[in-house]
N, C-alpha and C. Protein backbone atom coordinates (compact mmCIF):
# COMPACT_ATOMS: atom_id res chain seq x y z
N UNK A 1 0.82 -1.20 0.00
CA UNK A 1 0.00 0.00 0.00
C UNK A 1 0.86 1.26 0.00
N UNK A 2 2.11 1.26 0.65
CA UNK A 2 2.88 2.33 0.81
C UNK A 2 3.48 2.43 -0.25
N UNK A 3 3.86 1.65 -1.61
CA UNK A 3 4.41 1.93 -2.93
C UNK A 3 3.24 2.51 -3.30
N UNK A 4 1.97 2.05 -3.55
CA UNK A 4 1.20 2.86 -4.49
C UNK A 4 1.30 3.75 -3.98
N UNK A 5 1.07 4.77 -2.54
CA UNK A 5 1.33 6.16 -2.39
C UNK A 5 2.06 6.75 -2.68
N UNK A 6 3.15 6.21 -2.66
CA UNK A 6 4.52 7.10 -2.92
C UNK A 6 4.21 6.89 -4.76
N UNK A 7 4.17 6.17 -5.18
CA UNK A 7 3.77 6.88 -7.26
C UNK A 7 2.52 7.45 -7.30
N UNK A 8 1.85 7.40 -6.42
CA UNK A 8 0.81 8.73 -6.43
C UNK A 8 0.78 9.59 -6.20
N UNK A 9 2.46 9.87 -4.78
CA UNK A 9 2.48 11.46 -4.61
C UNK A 9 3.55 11.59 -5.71
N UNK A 10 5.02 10.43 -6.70
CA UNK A 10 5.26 10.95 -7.59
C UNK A 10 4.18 11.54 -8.95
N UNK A 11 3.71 10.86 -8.75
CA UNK A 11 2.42 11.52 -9.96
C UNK A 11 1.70 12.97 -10.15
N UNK A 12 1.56 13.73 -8.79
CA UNK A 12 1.19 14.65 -8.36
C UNK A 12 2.59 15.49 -8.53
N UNK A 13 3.45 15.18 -8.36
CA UNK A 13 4.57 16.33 -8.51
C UNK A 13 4.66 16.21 -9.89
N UNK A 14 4.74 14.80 -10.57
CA UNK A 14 4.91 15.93 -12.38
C UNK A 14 3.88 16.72 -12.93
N UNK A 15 2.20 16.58 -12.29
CA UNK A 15 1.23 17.63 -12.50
C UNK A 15 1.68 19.00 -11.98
N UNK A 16 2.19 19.08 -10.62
CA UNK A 16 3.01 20.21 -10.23
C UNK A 16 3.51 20.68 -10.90
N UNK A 17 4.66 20.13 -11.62
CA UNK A 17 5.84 20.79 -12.04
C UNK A 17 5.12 21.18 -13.96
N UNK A 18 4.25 19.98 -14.55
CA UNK A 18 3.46 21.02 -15.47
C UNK A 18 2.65 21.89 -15.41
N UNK A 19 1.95 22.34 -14.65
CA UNK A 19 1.46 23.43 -14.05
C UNK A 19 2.15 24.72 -13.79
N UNK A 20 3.41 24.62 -13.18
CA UNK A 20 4.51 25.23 -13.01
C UNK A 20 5.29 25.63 -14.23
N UNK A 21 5.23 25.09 -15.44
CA UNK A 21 6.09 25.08 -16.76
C UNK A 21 4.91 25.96 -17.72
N UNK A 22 3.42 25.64 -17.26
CA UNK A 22 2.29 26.37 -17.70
C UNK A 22 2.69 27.96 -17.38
N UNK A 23 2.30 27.77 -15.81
CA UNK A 23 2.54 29.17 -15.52
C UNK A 23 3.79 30.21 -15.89
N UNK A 24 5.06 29.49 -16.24
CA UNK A 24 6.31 30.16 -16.75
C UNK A 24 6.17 30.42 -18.25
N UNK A 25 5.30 29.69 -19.20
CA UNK A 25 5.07 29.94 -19.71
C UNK A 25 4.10 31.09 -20.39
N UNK A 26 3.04 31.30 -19.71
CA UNK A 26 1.76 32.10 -20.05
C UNK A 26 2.46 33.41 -19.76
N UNK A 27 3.28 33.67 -18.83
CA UNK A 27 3.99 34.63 -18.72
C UNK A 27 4.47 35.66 -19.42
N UNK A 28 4.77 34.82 -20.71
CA UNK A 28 5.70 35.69 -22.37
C UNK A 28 7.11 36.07 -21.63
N UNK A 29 7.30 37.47 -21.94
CA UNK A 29 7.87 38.20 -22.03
C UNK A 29 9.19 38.43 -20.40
N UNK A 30 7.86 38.35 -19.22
CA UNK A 30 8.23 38.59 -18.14
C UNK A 30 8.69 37.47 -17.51
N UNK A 31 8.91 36.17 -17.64
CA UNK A 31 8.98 34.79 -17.35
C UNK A 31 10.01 34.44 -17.96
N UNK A 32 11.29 34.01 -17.07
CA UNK A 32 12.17 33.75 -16.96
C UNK A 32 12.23 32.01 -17.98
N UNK A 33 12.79 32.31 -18.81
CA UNK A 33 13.03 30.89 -19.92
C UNK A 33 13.86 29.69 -18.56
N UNK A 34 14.54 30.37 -17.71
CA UNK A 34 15.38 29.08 -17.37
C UNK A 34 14.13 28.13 -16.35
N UNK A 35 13.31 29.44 -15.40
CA UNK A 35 12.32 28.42 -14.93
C UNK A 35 11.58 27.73 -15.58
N UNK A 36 10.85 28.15 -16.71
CA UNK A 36 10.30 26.96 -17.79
C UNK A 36 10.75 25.46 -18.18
N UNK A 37 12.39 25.69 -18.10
CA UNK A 37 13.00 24.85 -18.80
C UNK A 37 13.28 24.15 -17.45
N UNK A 38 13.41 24.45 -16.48
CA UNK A 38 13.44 23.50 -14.92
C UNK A 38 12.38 22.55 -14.87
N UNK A 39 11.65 23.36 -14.95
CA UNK A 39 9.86 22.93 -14.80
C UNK A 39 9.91 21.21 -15.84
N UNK A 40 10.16 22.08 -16.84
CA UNK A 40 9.92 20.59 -18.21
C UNK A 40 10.93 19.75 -17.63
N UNK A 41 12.23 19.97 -16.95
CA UNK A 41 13.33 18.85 -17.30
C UNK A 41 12.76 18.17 -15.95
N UNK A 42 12.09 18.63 -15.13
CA UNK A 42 12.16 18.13 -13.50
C UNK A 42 10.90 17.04 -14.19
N UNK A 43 9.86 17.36 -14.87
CA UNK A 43 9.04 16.51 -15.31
C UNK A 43 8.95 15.43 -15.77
N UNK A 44 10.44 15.68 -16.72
CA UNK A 44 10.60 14.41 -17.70
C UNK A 44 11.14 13.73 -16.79
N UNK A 45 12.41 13.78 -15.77
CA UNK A 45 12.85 13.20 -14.86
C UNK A 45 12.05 12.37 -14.18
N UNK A 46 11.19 13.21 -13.51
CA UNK A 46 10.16 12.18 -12.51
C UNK A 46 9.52 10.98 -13.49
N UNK A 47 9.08 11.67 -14.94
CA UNK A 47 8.47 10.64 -15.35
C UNK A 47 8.98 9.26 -15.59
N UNK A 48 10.23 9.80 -16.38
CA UNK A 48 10.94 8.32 -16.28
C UNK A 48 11.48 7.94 -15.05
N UNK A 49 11.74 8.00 -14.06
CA UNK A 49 12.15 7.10 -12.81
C UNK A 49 9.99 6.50 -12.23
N UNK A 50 9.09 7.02 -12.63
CA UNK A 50 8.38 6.70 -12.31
C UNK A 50 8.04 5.49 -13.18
N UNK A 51 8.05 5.35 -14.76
CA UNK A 51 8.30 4.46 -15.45
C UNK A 51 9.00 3.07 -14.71
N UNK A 52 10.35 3.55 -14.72
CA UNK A 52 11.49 3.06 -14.23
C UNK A 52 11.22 2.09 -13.14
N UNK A 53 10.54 2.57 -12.01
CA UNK A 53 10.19 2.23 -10.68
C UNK A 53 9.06 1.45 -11.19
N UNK A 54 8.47 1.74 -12.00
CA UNK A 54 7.24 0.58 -12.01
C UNK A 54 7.57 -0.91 -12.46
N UNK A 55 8.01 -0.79 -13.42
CA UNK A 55 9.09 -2.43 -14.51
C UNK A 55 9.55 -2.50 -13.24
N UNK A 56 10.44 -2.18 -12.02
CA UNK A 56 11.40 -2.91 -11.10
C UNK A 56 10.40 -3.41 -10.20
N UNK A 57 9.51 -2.70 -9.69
CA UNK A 57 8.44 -3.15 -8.67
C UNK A 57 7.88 -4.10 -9.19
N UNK A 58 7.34 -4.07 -10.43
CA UNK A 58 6.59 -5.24 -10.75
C UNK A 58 7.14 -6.49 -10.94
N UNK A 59 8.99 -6.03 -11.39
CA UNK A 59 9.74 -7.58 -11.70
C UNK A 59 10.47 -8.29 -10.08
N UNK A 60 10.13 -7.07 -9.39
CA UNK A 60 10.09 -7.99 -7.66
C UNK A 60 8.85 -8.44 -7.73
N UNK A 61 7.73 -8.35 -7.72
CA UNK A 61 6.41 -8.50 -7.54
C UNK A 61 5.89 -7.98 -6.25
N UNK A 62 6.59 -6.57 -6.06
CA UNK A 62 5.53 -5.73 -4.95
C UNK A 62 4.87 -5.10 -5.30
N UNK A 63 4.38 -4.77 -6.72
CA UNK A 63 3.57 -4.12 -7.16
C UNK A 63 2.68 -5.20 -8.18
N UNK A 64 1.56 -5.71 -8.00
CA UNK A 64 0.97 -6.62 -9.09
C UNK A 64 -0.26 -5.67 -9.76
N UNK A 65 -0.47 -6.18 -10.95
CA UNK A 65 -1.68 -5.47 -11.50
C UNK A 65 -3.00 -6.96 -11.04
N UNK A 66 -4.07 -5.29 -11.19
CA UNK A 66 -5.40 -5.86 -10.55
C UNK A 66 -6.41 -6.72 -11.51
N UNK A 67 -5.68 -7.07 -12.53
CA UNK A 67 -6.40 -7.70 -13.74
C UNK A 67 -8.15 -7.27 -14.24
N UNK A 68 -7.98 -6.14 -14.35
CA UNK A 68 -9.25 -5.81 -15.10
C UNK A 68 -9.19 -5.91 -16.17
C-alpha cells in the first residue's frame, strides 16, 4: 500500500511541475526561460524514474496489476 502512495504522490509532482512550466510559460515576455526549462526537465525526470520504478516493482512483484 505504501508503494502505491509514494507513485501517487510521484504523480502529483509531475502535475506540479506542469502546471509550473504552464505558468512560466503564459507569462511571455516577463517569465524567466530558465524556470520553464526546470519545470519541463524536472518533469521528464520524474516521469521516467516513475516508469522506471514501475518495470522494477513489478519484476520484484511488490507491485501486481489488478487484472481488469
Amino acid at each position: 500500500m505504501a508503494v502505491k502512495i509514494l507513485i501517487l504522490f510521484a504523480l502529483g509532482l509531475v502535475v506540479w511541475q506542469l502546471f509550473s512550466a504552464l505558468r512560466a510559460m503564459t507569462r511571455g515576455g516577463q517569465g524567466d526561460p530558465q524556470r520553464l526549462l526546470k519545470a519541463l526537465k524536472a518533469r521528464v525526470i520524474l516521469s521516467i524514474l516513475i516508469v522506471a520504478a514501475l518495470f522494477v516493482l513489478g519484476s520484484f512483484g511488490l507491485l501486481d496489476p489488478h487484472g481488469l
